[in-house]
PDB file of N, CA and C in Angstrom:
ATOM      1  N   UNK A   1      77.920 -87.440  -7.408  1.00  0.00           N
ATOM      2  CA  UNK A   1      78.886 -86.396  -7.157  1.00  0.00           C
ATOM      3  C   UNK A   1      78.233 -85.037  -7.433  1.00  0.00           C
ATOM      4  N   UNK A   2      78.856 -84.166  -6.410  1.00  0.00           N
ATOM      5  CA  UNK A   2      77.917 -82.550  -6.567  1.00  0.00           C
ATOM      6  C   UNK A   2      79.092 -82.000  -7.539  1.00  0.00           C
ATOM      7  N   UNK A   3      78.183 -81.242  -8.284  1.00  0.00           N
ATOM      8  CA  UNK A   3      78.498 -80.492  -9.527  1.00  0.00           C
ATOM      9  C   UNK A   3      79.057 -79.034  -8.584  1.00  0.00           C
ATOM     10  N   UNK A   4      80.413 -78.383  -9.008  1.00  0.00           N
ATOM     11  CA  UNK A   4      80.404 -77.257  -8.030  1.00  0.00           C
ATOM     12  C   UNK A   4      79.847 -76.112  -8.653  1.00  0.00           C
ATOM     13  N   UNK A   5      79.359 -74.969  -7.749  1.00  0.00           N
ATOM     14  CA  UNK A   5      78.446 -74.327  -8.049  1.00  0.00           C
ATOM     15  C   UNK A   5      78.936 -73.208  -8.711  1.00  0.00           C
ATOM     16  N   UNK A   6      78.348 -72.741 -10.195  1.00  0.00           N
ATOM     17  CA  UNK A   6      78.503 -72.036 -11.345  1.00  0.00           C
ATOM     18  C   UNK A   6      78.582 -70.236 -10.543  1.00  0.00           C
ATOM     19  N   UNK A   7      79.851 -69.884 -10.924  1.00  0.00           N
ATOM     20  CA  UNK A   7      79.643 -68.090 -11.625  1.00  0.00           C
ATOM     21  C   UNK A   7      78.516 -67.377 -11.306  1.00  0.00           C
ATOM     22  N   UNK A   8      77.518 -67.181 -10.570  1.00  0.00           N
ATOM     23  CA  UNK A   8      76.255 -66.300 -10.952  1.00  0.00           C
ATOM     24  C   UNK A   8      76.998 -64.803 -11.232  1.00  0.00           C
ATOM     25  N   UNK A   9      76.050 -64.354 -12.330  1.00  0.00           N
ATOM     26  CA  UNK A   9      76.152 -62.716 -12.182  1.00  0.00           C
ATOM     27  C   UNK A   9      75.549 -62.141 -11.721  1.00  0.00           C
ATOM     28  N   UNK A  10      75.642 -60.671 -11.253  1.00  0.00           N
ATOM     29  CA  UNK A  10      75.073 -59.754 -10.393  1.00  0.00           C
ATOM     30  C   UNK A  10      73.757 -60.109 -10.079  1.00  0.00           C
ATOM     31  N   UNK A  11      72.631 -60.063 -11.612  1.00  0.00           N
ATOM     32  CA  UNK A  11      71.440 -60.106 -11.706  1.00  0.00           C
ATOM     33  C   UNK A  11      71.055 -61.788 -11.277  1.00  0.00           C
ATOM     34  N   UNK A  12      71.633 -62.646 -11.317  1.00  0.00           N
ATOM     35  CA  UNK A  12      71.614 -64.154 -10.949  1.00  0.00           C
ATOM     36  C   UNK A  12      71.424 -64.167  -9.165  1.00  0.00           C
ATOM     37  N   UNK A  13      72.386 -63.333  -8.565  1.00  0.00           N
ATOM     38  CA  UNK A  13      73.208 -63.406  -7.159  1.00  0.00           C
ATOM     39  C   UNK A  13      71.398 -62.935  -6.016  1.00  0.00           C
ATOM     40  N   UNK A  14      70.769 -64.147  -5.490  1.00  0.00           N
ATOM     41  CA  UNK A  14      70.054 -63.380  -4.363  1.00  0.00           C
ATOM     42  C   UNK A  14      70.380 -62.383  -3.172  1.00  0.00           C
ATOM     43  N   UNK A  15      69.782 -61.108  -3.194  1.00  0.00           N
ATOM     44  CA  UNK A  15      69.555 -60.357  -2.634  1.00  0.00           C
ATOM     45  C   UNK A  15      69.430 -60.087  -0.954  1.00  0.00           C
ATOM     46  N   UNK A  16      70.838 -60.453  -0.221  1.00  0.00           N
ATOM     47  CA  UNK A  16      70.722 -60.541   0.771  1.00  0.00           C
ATOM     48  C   UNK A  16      69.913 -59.317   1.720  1.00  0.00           C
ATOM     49  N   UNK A  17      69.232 -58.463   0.984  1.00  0.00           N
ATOM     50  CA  UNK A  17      68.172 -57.780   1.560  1.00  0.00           C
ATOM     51  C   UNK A  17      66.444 -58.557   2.097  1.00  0.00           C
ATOM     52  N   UNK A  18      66.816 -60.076   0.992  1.00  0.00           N
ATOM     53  CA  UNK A  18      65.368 -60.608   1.150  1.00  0.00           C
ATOM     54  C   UNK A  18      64.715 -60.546   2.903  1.00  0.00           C
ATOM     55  N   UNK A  19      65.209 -61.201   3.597  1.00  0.00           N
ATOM     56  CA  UNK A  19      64.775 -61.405   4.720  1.00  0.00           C
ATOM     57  C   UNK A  19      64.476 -59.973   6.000  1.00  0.00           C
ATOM     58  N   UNK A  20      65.023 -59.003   5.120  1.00  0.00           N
ATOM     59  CA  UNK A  20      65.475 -57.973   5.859  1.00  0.00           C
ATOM     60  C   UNK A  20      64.176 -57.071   5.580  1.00  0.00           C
ATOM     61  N   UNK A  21      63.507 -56.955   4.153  1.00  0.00           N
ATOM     62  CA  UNK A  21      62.610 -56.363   3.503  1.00  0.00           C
ATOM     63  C   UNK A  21      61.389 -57.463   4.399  1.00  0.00           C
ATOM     64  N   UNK A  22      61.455 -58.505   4.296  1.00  0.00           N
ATOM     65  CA  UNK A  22      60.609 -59.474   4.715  1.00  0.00           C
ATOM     66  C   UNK A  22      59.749 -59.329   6.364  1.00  0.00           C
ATOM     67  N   UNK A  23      61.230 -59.018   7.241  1.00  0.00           N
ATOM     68  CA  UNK A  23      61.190 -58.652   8.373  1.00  0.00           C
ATOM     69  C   UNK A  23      60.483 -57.501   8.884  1.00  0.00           C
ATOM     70  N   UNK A  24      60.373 -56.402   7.895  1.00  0.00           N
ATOM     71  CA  UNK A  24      60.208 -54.807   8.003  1.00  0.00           C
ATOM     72  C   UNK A  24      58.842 -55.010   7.897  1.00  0.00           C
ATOM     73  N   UNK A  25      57.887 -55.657   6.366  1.00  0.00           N
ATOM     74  CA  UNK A  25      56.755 -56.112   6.499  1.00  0.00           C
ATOM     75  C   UNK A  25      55.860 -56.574   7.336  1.00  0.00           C
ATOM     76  N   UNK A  26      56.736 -57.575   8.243  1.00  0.00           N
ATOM     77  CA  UNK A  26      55.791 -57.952   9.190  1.00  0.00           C
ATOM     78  C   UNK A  26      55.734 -57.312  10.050  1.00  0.00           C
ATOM     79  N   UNK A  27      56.529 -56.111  10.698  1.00  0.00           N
ATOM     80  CA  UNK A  27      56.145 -55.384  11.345  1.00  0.00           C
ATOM     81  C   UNK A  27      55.442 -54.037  11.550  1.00  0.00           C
ATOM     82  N   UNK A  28      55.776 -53.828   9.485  1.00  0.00           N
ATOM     83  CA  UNK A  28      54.834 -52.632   8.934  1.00  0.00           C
ATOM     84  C   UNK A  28      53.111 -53.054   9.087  1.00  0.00           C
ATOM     85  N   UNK A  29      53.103 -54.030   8.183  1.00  0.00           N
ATOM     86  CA  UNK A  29      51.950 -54.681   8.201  1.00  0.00           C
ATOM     87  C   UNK A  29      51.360 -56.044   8.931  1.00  0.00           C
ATOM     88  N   UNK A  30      51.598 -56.467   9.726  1.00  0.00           N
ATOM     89  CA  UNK A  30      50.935 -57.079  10.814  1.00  0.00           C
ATOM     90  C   UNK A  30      50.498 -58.487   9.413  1.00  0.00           C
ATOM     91  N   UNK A  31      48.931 -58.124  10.091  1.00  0.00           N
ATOM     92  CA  UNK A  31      48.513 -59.158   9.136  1.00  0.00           C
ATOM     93  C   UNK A  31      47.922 -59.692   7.651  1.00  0.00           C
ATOM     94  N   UNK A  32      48.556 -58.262   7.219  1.00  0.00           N
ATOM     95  CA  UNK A  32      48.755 -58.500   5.537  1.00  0.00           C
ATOM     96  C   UNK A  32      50.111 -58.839   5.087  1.00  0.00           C
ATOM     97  N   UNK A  33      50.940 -58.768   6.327  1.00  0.00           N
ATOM     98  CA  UNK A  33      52.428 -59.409   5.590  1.00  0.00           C
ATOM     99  C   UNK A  33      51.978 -60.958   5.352  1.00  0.00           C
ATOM    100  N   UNK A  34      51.343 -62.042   5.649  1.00  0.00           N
ATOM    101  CA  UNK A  34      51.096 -62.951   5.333  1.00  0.00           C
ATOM    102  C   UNK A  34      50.961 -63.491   3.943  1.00  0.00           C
ATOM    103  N   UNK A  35      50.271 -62.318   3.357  1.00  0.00           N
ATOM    104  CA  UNK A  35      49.074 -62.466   2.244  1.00  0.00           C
ATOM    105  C   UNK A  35      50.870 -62.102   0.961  1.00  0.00           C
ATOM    106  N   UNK A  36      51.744 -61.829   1.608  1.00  0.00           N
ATOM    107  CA  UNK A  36      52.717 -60.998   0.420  1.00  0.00           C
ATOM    108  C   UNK A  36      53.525 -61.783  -0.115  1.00  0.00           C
ATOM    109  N   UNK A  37      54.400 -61.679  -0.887  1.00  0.00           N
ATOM    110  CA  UNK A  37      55.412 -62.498  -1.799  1.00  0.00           C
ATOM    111  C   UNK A  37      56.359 -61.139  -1.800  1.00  0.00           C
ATOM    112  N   UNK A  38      57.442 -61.723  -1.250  1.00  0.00           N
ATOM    113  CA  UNK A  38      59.009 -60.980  -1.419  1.00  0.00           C
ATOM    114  C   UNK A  38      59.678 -61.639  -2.112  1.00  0.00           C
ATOM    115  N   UNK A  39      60.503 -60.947  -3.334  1.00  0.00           N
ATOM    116  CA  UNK A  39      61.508 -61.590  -3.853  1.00  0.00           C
ATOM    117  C   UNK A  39      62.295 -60.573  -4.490  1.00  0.00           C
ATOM    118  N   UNK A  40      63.387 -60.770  -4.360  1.00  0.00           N
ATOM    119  CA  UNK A  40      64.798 -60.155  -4.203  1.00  0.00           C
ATOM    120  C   UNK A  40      66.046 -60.402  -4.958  1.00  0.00           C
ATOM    121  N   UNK A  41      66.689 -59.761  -5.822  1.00  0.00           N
ATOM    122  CA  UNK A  41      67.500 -60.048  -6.946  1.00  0.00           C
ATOM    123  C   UNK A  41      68.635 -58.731  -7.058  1.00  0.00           C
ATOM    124  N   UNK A  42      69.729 -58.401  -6.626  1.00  0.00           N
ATOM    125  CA  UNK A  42      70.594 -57.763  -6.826  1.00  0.00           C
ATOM    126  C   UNK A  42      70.178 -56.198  -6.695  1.00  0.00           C
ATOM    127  N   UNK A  43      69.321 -56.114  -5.568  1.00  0.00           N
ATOM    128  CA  UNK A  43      68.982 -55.096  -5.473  1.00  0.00           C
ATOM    129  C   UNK A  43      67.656 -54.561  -5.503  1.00  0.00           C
ATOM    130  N   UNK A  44      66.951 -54.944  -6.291  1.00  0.00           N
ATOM    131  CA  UNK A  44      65.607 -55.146  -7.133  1.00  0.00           C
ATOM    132  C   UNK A  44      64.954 -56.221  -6.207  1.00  0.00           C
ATOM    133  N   UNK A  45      63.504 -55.170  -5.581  1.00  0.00           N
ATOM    134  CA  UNK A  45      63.076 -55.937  -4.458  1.00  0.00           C
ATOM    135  C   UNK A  45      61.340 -56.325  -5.704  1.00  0.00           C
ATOM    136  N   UNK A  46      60.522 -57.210  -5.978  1.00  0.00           N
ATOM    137  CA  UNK A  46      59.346 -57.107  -6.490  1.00  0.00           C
ATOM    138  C   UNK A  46      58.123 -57.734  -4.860  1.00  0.00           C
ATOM    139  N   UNK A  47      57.151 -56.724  -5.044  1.00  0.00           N
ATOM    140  CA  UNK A  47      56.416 -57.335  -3.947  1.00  0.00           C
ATOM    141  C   UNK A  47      55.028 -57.662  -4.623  1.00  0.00           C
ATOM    142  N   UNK A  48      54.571 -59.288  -4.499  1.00  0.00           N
ATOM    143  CA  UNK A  48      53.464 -59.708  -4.958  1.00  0.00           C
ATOM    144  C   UNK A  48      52.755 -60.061  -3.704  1.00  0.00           C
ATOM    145  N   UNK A  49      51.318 -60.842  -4.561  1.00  0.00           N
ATOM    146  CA  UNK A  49      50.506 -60.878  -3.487  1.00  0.00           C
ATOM    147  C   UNK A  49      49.306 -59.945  -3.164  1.00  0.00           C
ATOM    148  N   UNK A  50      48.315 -60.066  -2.206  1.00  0.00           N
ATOM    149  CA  UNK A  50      47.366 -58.713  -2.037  1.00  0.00           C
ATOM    150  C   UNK A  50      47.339 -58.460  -0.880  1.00  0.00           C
ATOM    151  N   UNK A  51      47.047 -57.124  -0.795  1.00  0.00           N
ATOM    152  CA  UNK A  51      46.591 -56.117   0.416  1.00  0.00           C
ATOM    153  C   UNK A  51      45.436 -55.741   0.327  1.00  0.00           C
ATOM    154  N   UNK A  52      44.747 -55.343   1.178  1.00  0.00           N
ATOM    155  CA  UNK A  52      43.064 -55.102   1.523  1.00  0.00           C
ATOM    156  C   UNK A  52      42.725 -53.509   1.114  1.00  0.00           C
ATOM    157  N   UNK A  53      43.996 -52.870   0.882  1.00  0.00           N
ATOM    158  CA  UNK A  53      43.623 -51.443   0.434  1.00  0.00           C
ATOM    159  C   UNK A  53      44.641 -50.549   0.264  1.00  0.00           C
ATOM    160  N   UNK A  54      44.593 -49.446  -0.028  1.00  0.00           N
ATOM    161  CA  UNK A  54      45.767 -48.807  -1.236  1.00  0.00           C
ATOM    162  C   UNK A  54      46.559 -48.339   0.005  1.00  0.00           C
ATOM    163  N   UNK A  55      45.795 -48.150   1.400  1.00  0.00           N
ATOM    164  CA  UNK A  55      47.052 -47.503   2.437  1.00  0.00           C
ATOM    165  C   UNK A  55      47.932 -48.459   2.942  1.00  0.00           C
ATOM    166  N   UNK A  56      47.806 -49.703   2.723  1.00  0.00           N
ATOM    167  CA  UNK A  56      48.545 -51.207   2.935  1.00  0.00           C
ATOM    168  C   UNK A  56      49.536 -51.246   1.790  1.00  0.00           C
ATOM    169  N   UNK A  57      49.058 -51.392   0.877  1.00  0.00           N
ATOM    170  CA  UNK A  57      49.732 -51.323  -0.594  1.00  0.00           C
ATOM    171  C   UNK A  57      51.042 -50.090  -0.309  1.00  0.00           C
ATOM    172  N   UNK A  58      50.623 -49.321  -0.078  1.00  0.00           N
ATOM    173  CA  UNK A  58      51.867 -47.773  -0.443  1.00  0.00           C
ATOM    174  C   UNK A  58      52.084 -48.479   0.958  1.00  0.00           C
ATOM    175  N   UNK A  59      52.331 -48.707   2.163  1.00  0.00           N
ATOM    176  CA  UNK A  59      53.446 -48.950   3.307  1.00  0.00           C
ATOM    177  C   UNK A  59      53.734 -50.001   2.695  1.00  0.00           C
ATOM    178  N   UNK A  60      53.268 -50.799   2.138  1.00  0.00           N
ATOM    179  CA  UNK A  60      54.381 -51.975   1.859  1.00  0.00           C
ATOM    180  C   UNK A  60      55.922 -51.270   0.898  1.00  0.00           C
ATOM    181  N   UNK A  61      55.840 -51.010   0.065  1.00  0.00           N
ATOM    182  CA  UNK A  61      56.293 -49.905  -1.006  1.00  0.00           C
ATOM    183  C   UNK A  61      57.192 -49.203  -0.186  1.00  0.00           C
ATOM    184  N   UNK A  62      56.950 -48.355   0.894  1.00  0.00           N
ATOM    185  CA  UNK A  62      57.434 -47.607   1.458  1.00  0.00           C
ATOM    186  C   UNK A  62      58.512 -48.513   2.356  1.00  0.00           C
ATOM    187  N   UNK A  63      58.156 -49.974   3.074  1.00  0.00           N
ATOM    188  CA  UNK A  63      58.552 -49.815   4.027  1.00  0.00           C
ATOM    189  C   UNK A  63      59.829 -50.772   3.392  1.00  0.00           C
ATOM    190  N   UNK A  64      59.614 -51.545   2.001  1.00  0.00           N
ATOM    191  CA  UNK A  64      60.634 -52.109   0.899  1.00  0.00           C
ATOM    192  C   UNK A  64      61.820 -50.986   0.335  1.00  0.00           C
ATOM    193  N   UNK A  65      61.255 -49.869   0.344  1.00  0.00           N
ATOM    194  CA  UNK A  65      62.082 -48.632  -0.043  1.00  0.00           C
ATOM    195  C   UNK A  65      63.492 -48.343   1.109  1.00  0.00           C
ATOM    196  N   UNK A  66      62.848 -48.754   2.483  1.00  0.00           N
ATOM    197  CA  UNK A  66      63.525 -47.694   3.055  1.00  0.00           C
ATOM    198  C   UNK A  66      64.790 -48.762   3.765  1.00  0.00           C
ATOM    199  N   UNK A  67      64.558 -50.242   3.432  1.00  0.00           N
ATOM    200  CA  UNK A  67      65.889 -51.027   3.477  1.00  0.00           C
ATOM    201  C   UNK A  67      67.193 -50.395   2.575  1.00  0.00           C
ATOM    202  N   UNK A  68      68.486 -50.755   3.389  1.00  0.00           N
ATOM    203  CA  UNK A  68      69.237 -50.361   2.989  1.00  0.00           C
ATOM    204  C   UNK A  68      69.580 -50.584   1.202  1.00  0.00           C
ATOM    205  N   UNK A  69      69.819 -51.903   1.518  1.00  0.00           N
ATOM    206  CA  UNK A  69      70.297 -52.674  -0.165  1.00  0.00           C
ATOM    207  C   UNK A  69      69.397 -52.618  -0.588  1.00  0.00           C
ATOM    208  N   UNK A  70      68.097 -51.824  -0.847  1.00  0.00           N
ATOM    209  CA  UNK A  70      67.325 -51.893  -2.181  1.00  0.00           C
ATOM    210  C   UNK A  70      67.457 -50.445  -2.661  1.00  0.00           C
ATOM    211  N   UNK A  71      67.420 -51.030  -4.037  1.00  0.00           N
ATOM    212  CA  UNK A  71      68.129 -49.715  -5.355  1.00  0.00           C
ATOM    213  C   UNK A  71      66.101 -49.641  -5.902  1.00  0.00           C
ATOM    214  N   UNK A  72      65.441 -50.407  -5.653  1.00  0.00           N
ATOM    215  CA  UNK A  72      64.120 -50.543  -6.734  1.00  0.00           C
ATOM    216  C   UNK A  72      62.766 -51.254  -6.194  1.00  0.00           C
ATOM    217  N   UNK A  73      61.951 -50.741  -5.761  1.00  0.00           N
ATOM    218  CA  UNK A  73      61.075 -51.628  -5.385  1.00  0.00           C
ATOM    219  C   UNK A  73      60.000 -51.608  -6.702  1.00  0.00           C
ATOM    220  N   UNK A  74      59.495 -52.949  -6.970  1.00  0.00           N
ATOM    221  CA  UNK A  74      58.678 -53.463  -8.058  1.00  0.00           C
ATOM    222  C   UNK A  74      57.040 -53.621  -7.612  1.00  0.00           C
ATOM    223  N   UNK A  75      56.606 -53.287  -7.628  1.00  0.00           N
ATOM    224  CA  UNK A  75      55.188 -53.790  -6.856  1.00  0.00           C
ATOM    225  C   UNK A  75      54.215 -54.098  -8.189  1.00  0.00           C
ATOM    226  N   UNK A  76      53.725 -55.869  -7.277  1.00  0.00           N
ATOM    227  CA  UNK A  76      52.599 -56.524  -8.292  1.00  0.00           C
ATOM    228  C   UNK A  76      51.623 -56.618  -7.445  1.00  0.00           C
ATOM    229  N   UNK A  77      51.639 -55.539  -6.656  1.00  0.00           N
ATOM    230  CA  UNK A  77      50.433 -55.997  -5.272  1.00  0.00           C
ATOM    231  C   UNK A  77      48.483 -55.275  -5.949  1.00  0.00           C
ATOM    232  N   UNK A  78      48.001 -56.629  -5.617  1.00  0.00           N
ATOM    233  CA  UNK A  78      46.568 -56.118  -5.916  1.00  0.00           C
ATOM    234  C   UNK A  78      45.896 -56.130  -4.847  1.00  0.00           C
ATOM    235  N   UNK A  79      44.754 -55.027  -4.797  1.00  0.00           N
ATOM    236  CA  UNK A  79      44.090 -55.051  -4.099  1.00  0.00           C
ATOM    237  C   UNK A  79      42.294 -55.748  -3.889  1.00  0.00           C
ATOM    238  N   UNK A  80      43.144 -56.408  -3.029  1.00  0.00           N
ATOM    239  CA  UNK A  80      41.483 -57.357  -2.348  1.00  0.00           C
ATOM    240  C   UNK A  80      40.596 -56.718  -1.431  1.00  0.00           C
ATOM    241  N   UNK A  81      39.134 -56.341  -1.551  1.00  0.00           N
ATOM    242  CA  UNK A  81      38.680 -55.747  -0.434  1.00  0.00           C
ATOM    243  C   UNK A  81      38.298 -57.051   0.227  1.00  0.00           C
ATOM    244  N   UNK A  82      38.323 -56.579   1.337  1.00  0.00           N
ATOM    245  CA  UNK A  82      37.666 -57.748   2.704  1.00  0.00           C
ATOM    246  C   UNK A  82      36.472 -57.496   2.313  1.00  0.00           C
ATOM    247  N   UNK A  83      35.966 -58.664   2.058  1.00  0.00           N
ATOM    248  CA  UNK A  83      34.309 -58.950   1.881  1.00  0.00           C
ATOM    249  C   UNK A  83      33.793 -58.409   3.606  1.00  0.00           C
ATOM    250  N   UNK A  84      32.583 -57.616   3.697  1.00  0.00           N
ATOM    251  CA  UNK A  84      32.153 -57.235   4.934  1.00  0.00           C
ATOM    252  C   UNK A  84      31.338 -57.898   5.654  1.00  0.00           C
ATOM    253  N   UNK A  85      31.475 -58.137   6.996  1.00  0.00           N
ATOM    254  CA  UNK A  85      30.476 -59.037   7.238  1.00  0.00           C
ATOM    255  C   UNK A  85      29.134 -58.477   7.978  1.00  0.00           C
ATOM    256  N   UNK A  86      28.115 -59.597   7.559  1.00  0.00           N
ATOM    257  CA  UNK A  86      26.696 -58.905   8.001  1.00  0.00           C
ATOM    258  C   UNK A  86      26.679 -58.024   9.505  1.00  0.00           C
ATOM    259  N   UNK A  87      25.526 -57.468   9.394  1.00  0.00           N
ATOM    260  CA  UNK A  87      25.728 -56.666  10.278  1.00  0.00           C
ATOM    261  C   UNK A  87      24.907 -57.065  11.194  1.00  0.00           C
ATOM    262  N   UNK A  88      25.289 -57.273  13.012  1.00  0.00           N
ATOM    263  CA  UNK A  88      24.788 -57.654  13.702  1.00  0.00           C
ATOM    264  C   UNK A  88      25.442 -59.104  14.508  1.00  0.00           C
ATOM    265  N   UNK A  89      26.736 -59.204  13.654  1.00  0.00           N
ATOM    266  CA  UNK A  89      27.490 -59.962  14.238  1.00  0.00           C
ATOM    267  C   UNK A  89      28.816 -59.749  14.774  1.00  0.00           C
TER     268      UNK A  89
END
């Protein structure tokens, strides 16, 4: 038998912005939205994961900001450089 489902509070309740912030990414960032982690909590967007460089990093930031339902964007994003490849190929 299913247990019915408990009360969450505000800070409990997912963030029906997730998919929306999620969406914006992949079209901000192409193919570093891959590399990201969205997660979403009453407002409070945190973005993990890495980007290849600090102008990737700040549009992600930016482009989490400018959804409606977010009050906070959190960023744990590090930056990875793309190893370069030899030259001549």
């Amino acid at each position: 038998m299913r247990r019915p489902p408990r009360n969450r509070t505000l800070a409990e309740r997912p963030c029906p912005c997730h998919g929306v912030v999620r969406k914006a990414l992949i079209g901000t960032l192409a193919e570093d939205a891959s590399r990201l982690e969205v997660r979403a909590r009453a407002g409070v967007v945190t973005l993990g994961g890495w980007v290849t460089n600090d102008a990737a990093r700040y549009r992600a930031e930016r482009t989490a900001h400018a959804v409606d339902a977010v009050e906070h964007v959190e960023t744990q994003l590090r930056i990875v450089r793309a190893p370069e490849s030899p030259r001549g190929m």
